[in-house]
PDB file of N, CA and C in Angstrom:
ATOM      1  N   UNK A   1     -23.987 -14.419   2.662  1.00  0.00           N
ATOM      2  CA  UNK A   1     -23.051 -13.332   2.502  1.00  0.00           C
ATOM      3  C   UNK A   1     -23.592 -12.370   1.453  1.00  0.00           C
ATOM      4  N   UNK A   2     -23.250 -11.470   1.504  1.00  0.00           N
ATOM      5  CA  UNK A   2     -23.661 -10.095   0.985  1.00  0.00           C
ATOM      6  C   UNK A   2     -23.020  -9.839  -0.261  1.00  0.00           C
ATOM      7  N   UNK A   3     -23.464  -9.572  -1.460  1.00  0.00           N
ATOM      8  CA  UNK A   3     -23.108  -9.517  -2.541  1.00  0.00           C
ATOM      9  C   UNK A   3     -22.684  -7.941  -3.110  1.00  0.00           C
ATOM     10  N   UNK A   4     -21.596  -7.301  -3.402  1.00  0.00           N
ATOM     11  CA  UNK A   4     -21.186  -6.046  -4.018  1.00  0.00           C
ATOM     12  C   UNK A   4     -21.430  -6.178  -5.294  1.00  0.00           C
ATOM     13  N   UNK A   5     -22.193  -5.322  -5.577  1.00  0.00           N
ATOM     14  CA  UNK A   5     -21.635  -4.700  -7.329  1.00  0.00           C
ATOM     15  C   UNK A   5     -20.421  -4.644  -7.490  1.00  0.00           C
ATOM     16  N   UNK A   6     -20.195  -5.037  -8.672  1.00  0.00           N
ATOM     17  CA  UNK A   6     -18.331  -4.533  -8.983  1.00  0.00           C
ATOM     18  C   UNK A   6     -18.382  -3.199  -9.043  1.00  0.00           C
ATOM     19  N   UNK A   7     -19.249  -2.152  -9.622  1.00  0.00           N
ATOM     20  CA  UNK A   7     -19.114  -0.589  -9.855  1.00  0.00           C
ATOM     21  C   UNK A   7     -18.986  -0.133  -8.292  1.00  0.00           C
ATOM     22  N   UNK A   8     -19.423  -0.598  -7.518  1.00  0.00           N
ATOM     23  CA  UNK A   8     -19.561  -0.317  -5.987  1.00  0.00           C
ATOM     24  C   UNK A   8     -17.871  -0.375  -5.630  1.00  0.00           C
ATOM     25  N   UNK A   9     -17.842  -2.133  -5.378  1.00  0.00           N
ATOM     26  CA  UNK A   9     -16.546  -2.322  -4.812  1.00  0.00           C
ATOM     27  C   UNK A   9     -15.262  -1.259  -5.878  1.00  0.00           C
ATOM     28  N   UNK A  10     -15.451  -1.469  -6.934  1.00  0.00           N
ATOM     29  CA  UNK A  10     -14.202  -0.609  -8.110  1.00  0.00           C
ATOM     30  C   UNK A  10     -14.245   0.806  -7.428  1.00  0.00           C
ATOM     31  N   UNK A  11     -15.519   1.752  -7.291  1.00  0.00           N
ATOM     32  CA  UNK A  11     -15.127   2.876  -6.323  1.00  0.00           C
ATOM     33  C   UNK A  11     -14.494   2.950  -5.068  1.00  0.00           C
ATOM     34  N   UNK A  12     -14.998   1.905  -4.362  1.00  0.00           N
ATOM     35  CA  UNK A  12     -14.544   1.731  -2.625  1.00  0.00           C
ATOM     36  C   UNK A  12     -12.365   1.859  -2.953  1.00  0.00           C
ATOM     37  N   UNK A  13     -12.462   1.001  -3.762  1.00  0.00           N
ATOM     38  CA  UNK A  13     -11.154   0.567  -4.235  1.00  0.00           C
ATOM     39  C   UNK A  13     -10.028   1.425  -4.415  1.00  0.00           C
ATOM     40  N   UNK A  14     -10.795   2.366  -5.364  1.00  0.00           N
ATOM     41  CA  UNK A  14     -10.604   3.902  -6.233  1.00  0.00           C
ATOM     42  C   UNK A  14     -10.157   4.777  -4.787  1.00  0.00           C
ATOM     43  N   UNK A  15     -11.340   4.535  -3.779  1.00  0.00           N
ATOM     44  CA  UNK A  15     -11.461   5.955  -3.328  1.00  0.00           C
ATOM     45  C   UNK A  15      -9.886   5.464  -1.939  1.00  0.00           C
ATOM     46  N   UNK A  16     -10.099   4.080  -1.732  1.00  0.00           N
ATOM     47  CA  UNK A  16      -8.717   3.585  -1.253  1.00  0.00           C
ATOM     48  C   UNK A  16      -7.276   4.296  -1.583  1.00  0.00           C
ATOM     49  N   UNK A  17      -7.167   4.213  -2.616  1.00  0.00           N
ATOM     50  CA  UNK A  17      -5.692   4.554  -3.659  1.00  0.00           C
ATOM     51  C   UNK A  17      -5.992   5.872  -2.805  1.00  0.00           C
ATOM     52  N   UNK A  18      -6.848   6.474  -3.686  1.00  0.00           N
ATOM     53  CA  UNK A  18      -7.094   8.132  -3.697  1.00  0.00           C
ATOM     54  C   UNK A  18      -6.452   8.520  -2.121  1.00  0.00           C
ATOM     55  N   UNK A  19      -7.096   8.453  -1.287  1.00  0.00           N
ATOM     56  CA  UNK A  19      -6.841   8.098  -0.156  1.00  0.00           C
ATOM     57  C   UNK A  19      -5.511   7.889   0.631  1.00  0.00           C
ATOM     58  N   UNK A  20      -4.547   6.556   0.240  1.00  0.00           N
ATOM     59  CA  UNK A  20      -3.244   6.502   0.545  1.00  0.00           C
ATOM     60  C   UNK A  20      -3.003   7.673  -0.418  1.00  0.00           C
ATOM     61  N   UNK A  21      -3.182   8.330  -1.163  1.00  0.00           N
ATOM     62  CA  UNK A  21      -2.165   9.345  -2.166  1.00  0.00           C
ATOM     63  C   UNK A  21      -2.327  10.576  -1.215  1.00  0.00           C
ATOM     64  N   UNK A  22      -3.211  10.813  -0.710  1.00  0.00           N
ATOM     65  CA  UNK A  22      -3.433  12.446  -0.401  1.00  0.00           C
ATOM     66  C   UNK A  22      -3.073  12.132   1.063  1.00  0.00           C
ATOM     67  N   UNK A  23      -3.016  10.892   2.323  1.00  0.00           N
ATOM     68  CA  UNK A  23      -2.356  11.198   3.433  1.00  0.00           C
ATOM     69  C   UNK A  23      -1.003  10.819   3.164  1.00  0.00           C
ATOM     70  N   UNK A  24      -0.462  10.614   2.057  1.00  0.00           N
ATOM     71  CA  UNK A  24       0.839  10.504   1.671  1.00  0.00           C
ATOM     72  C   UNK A  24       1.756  11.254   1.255  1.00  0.00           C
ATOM     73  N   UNK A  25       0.883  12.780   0.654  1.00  0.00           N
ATOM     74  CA  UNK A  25       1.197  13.806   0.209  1.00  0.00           C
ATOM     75  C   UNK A  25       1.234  14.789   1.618  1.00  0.00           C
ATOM     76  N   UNK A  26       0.074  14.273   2.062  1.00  0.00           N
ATOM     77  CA  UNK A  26      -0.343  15.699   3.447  1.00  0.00           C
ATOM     78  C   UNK A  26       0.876  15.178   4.532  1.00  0.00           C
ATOM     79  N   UNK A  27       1.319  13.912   5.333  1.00  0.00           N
ATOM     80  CA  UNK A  27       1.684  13.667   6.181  1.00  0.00           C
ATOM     81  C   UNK A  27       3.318  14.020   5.598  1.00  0.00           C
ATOM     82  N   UNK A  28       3.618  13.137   4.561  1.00  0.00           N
ATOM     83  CA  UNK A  28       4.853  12.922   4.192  1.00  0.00           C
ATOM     84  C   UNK A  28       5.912  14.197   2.838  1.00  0.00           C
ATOM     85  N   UNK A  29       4.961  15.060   2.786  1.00  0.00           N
ATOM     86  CA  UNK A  29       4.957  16.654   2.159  1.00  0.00           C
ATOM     87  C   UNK A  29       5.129  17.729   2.616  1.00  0.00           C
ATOM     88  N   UNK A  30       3.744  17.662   2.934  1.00  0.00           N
ATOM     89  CA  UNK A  30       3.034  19.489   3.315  1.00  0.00           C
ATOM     90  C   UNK A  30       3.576  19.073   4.829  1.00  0.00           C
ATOM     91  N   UNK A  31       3.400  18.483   5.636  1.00  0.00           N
ATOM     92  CA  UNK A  31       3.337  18.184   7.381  1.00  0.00           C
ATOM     93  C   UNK A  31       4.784  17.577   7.948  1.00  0.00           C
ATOM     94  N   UNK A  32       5.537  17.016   6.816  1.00  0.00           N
ATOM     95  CA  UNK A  32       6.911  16.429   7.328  1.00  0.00           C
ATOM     96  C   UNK A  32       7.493  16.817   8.337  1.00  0.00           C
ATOM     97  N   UNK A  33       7.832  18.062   8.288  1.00  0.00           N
ATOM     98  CA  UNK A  33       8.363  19.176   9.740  1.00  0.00           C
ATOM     99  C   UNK A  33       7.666  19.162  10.525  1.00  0.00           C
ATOM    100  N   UNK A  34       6.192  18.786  10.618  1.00  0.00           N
ATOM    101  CA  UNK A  34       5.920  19.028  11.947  1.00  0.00           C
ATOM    102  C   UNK A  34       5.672  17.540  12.680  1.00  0.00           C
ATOM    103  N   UNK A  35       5.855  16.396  12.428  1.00  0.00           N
ATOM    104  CA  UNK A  35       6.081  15.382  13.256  1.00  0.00           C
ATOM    105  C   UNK A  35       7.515  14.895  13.275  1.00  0.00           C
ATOM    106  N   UNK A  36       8.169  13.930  14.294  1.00  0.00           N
ATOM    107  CA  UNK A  36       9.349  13.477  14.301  1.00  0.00           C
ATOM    108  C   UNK A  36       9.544  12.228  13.387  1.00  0.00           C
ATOM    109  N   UNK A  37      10.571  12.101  12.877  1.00  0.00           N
ATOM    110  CA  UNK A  37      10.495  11.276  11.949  1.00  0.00           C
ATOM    111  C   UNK A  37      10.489   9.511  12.618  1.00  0.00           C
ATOM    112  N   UNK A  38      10.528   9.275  13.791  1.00  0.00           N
ATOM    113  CA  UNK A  38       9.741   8.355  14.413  1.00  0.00           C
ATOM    114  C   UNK A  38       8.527   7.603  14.113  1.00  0.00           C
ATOM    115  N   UNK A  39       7.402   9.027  14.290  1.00  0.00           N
ATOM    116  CA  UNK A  39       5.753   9.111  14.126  1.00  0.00           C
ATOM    117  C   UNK A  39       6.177   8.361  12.780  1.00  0.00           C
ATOM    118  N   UNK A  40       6.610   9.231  11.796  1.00  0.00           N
ATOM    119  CA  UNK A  40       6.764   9.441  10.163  1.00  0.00           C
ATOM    120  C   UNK A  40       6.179   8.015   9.907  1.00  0.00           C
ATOM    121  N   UNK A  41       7.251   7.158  10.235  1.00  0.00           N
ATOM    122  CA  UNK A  41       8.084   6.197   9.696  1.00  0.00           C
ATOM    123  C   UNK A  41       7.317   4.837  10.681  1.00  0.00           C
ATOM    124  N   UNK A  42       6.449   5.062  11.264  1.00  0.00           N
ATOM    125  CA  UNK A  42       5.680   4.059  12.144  1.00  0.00           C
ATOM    126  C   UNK A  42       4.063   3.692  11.574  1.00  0.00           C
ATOM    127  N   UNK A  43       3.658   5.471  11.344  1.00  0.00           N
ATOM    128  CA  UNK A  43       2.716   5.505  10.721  1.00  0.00           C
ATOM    129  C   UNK A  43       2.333   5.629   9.313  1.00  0.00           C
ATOM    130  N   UNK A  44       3.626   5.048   8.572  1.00  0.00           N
ATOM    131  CA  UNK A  44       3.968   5.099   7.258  1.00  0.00           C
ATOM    132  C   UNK A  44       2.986   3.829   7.080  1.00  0.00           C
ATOM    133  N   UNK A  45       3.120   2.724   7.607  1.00  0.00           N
ATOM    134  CA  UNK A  45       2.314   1.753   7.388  1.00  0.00           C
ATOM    135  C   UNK A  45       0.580   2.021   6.723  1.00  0.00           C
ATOM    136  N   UNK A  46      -0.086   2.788   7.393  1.00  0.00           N
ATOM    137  CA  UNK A  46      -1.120   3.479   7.351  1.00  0.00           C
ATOM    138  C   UNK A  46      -1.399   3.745   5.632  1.00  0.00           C
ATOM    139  N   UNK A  47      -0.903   4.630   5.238  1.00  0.00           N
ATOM    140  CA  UNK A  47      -1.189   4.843   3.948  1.00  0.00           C
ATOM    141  C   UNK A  47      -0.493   3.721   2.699  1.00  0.00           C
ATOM    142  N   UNK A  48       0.291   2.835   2.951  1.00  0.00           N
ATOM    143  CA  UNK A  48       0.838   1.665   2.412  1.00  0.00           C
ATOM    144  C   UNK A  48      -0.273   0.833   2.368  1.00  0.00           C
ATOM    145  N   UNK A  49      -0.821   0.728   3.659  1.00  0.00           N
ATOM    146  CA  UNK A  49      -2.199  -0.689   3.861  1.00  0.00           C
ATOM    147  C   UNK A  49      -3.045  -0.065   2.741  1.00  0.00           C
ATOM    148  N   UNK A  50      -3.649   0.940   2.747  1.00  0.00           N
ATOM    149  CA  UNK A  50      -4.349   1.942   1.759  1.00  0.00           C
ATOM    150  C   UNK A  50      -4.003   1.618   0.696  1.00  0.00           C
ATOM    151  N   UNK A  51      -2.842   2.089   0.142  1.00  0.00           N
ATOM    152  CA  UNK A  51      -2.305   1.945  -1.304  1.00  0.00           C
ATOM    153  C   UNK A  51      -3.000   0.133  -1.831  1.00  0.00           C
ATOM    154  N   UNK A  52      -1.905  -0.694  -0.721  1.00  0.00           N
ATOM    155  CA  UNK A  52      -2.031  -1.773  -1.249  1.00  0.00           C
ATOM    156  C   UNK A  52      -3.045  -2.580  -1.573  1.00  0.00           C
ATOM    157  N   UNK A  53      -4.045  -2.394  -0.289  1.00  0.00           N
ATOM    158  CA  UNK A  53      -5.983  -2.411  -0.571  1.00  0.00           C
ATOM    159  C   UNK A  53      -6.458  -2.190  -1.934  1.00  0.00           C
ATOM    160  N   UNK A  54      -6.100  -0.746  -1.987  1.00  0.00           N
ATOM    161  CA  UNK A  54      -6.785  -0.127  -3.616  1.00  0.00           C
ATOM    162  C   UNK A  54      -6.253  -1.034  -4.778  1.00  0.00           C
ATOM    163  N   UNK A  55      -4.952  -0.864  -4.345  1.00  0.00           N
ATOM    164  CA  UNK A  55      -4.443  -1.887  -5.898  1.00  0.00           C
ATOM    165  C   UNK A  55      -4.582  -3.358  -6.122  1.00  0.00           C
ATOM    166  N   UNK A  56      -4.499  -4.440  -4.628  1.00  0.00           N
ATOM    167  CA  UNK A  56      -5.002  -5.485  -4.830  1.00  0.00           C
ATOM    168  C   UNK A  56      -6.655  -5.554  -5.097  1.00  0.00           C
ATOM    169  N   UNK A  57      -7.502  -4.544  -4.374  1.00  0.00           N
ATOM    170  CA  UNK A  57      -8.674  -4.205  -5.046  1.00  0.00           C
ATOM    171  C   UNK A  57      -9.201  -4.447  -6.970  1.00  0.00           C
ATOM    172  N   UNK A  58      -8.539  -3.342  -7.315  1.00  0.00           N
ATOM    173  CA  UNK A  58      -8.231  -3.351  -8.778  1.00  0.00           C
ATOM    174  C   UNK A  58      -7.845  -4.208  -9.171  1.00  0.00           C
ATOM    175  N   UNK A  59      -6.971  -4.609  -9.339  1.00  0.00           N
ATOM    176  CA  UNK A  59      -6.522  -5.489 -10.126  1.00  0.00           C
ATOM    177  C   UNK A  59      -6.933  -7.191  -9.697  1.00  0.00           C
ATOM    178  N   UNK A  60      -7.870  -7.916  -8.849  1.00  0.00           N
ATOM    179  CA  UNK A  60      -8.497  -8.512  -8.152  1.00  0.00           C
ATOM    180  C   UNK A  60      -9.131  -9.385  -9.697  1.00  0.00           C
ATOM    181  N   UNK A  61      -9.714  -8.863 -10.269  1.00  0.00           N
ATOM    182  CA  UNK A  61     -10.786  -9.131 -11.779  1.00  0.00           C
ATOM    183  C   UNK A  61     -10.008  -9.909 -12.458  1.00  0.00           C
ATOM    184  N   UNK A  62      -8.408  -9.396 -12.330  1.00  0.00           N
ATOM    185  CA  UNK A  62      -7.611  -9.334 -13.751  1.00  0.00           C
ATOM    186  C   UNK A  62      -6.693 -11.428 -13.300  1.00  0.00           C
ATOM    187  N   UNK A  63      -6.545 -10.640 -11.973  1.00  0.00           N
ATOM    188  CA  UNK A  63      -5.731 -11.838 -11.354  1.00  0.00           C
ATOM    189  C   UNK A  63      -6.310 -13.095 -11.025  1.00  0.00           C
ATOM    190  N   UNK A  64      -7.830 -13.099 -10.658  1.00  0.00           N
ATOM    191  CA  UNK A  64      -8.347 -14.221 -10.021  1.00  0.00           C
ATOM    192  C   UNK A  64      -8.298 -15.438 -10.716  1.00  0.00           C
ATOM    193  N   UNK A  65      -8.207 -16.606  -9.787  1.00  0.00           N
ATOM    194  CA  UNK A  65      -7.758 -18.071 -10.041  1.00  0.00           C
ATOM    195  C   UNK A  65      -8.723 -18.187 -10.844  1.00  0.00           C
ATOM    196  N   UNK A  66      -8.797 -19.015 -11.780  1.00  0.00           N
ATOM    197  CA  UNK A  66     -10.038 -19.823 -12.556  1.00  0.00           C
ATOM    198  C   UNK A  66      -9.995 -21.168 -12.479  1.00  0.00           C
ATOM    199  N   UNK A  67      -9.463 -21.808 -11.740  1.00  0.00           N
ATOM    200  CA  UNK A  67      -9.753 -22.653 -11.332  1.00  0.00           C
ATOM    201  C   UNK A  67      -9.026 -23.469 -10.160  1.00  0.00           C
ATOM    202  N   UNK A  68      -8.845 -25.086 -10.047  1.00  0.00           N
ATOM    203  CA  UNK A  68      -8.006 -25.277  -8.631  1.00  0.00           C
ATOM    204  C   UNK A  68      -6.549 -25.147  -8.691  1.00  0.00           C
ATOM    205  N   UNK A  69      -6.069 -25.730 -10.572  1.00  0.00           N
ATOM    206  CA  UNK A  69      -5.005 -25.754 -10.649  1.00  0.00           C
ATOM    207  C   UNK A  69      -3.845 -24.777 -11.254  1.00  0.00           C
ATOM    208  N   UNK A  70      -4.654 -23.573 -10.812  1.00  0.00           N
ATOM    209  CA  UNK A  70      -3.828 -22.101 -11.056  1.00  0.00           C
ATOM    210  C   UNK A  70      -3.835 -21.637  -9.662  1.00  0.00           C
ATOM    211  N   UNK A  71      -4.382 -22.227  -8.132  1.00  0.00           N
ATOM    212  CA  UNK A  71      -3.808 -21.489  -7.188  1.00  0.00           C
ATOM    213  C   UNK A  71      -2.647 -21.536  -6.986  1.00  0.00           C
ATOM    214  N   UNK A  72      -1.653 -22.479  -7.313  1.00  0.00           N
ATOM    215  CA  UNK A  72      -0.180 -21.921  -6.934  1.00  0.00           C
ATOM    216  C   UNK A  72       0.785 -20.803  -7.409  1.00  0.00           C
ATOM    217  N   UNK A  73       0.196 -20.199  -9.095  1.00  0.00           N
ATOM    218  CA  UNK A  73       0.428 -19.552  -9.858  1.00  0.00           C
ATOM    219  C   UNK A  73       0.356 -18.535  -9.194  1.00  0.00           C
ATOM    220  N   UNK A  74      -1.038 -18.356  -8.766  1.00  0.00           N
ATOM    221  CA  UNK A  74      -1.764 -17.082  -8.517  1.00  0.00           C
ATOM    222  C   UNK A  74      -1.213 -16.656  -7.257  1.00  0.00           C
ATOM    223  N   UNK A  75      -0.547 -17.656  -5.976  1.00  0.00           N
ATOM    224  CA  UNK A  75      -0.345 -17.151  -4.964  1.00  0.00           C
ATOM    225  C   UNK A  75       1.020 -16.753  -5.217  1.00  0.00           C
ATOM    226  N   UNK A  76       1.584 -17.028  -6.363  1.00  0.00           N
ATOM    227  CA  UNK A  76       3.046 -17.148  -6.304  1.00  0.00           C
ATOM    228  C   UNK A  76       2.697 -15.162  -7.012  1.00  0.00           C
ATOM    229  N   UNK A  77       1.759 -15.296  -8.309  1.00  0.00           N
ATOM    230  CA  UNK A  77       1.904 -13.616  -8.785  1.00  0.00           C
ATOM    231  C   UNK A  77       1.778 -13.022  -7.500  1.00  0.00           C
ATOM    232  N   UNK A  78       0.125 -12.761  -6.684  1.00  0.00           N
ATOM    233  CA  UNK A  78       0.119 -11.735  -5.674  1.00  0.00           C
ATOM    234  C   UNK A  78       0.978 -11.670  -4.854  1.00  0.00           C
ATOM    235  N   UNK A  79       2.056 -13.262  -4.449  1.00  0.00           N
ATOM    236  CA  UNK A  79       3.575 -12.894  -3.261  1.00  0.00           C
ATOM    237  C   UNK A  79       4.081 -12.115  -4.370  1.00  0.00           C
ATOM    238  N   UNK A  80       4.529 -12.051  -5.498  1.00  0.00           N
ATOM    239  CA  UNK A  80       5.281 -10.752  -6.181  1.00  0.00           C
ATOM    240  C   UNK A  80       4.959  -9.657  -6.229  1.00  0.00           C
ATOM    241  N   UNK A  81       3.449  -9.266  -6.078  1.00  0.00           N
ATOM    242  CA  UNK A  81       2.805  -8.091  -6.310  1.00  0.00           C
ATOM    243  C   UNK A  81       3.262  -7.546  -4.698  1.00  0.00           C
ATOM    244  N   UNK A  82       3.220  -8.353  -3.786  1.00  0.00           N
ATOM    245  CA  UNK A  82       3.492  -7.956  -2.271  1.00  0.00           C
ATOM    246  C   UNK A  82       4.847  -7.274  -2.150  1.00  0.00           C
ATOM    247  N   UNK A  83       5.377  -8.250  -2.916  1.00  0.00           N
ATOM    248  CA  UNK A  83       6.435  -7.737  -2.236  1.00  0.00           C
ATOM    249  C   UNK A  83       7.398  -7.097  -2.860  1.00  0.00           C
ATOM    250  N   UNK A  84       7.117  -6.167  -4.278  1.00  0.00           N
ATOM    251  CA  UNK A  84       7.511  -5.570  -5.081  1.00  0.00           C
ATOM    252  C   UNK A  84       6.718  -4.271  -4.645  1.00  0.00           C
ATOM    253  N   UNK A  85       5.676  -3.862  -4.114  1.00  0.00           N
ATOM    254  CA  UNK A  85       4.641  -2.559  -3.494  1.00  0.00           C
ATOM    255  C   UNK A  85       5.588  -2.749  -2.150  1.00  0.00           C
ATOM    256  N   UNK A  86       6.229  -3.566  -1.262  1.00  0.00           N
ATOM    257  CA  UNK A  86       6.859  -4.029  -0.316  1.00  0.00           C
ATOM    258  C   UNK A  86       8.303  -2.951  -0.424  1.00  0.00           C
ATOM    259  N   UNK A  87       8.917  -3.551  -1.275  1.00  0.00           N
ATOM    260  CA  UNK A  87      10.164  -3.069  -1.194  1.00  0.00           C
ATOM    261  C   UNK A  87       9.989  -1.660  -2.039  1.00  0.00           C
ATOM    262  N   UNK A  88       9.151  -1.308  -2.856  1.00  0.00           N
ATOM    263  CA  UNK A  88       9.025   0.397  -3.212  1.00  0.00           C
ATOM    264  C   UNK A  88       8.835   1.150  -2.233  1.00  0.00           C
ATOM    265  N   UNK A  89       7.973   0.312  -1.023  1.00  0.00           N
ATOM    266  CA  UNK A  89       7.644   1.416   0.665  1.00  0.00           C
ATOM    267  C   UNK A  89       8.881   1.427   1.343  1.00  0.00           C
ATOM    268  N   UNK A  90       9.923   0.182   1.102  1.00  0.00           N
ATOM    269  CA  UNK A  90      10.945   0.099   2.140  1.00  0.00           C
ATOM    270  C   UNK A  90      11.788   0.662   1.606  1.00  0.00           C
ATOM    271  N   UNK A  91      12.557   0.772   0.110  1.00  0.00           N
ATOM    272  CA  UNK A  91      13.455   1.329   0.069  1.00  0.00           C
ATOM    273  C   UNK A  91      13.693   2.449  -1.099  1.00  0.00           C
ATOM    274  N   UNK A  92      12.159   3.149  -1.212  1.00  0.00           N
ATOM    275  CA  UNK A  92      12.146   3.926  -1.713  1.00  0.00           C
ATOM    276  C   UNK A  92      11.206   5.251  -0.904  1.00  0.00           C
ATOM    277  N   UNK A  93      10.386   4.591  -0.122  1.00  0.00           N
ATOM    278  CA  UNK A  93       9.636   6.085   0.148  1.00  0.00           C
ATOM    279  C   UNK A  93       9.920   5.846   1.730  1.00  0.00           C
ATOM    280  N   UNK A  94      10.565   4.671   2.813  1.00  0.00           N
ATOM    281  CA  UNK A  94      11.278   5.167   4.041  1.00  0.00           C
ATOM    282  C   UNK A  94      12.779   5.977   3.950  1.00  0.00           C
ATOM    283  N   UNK A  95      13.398   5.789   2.664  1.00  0.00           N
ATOM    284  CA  UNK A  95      14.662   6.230   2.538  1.00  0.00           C
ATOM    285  C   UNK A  95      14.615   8.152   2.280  1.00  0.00           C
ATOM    286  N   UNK A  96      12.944   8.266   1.775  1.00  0.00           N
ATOM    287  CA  UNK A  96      12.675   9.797   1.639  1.00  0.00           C
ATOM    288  C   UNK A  96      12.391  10.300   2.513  1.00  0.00           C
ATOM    289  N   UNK A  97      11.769   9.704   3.492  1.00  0.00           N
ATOM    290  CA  UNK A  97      11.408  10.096   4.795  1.00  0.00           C
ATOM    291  C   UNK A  97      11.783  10.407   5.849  1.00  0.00           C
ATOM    292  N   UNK A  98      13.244   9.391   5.910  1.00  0.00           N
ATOM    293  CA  UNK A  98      14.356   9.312   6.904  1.00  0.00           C
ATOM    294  C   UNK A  98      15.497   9.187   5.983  1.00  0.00           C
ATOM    295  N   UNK A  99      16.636  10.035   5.778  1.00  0.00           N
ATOM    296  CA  UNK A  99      17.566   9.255   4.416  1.00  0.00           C
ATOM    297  C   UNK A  99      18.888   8.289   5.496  1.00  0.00           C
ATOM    298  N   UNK A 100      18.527   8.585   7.067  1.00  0.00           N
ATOM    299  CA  UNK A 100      19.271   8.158   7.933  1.00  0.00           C
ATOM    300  C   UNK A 100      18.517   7.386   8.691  1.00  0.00           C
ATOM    301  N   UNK A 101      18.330   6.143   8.193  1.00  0.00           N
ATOM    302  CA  UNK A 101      16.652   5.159   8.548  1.00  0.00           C
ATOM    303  C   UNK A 101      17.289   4.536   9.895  1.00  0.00           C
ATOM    304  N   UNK A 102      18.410   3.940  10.214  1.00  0.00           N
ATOM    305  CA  UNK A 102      18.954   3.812  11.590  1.00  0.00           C
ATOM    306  C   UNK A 102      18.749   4.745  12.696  1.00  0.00           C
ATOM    307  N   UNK A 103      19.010   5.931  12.592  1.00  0.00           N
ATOM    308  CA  UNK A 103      19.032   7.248  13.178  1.00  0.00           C
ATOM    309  C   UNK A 103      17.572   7.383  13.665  1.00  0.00           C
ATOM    310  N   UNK A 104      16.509   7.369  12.823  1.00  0.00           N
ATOM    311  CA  UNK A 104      15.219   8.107  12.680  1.00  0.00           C
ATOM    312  C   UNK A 104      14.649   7.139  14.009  1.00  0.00           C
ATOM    313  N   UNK A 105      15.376   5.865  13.887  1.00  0.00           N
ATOM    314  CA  UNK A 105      14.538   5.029  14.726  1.00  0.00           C
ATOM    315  C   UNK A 105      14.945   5.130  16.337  1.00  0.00           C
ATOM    316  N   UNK A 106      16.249   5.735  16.666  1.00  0.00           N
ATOM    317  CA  UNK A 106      16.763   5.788  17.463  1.00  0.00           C
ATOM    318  C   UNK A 106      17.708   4.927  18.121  1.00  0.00           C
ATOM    319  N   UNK A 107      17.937   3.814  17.104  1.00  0.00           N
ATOM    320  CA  UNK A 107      19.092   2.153  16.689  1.00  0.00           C
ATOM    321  C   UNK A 107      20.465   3.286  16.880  1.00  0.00           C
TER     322      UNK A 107
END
């Protein structure tokens, strides 16, 4: 297997974030009006996977197990890290998107 520099992977990471921020700004900003909030809210996923990449990226160094008997710890932090980036997409940036999230879906 193929070995990364950390300065390598830390940009790839970087340019991740960067990335979910600006189709997050362009789609869900500048472009809102011109798709249905259907598309919106389907392809919201898209820049979330992004976000969450970059930041489990990053912070990857800080978190990793050191040994056997910190994997339960560790799986237990990143399920919090999930699902705290989880519920900021669900009920903070679908509720901006659609503020009538039943509706948008066609439920």
């Amino acid at each position: 297997m193929a070995t990364v520099k950390n300065g390598t992977a830390k940009k790839v990471y970087w340019i991740l974030l960067i990335l979910s921020l600006i189709i997050g700004f362009i789609f869900y900003g500048a472009l809102k009006d011109q798709f249905s909030a259907q598309v919106l809210i389907f392809s919201s996923g898209i820049p979330f996977f992004l976000f969450v990449t970059g930041i489990f990226g990053l912070l990857w160094p800080i978190i990793k197990p050191a040994g056997d008997e910190v994997y339960i710890s560790h799986a237990l932090l990143i399920g919090l890290l999930f699902i705290i980036l989880f519920f900021i997409h669900v009920w903070i940036l679908l509720p901006h998107i659609c503020p009538d999230f039943g509706g948008c879906l066609g439920v």
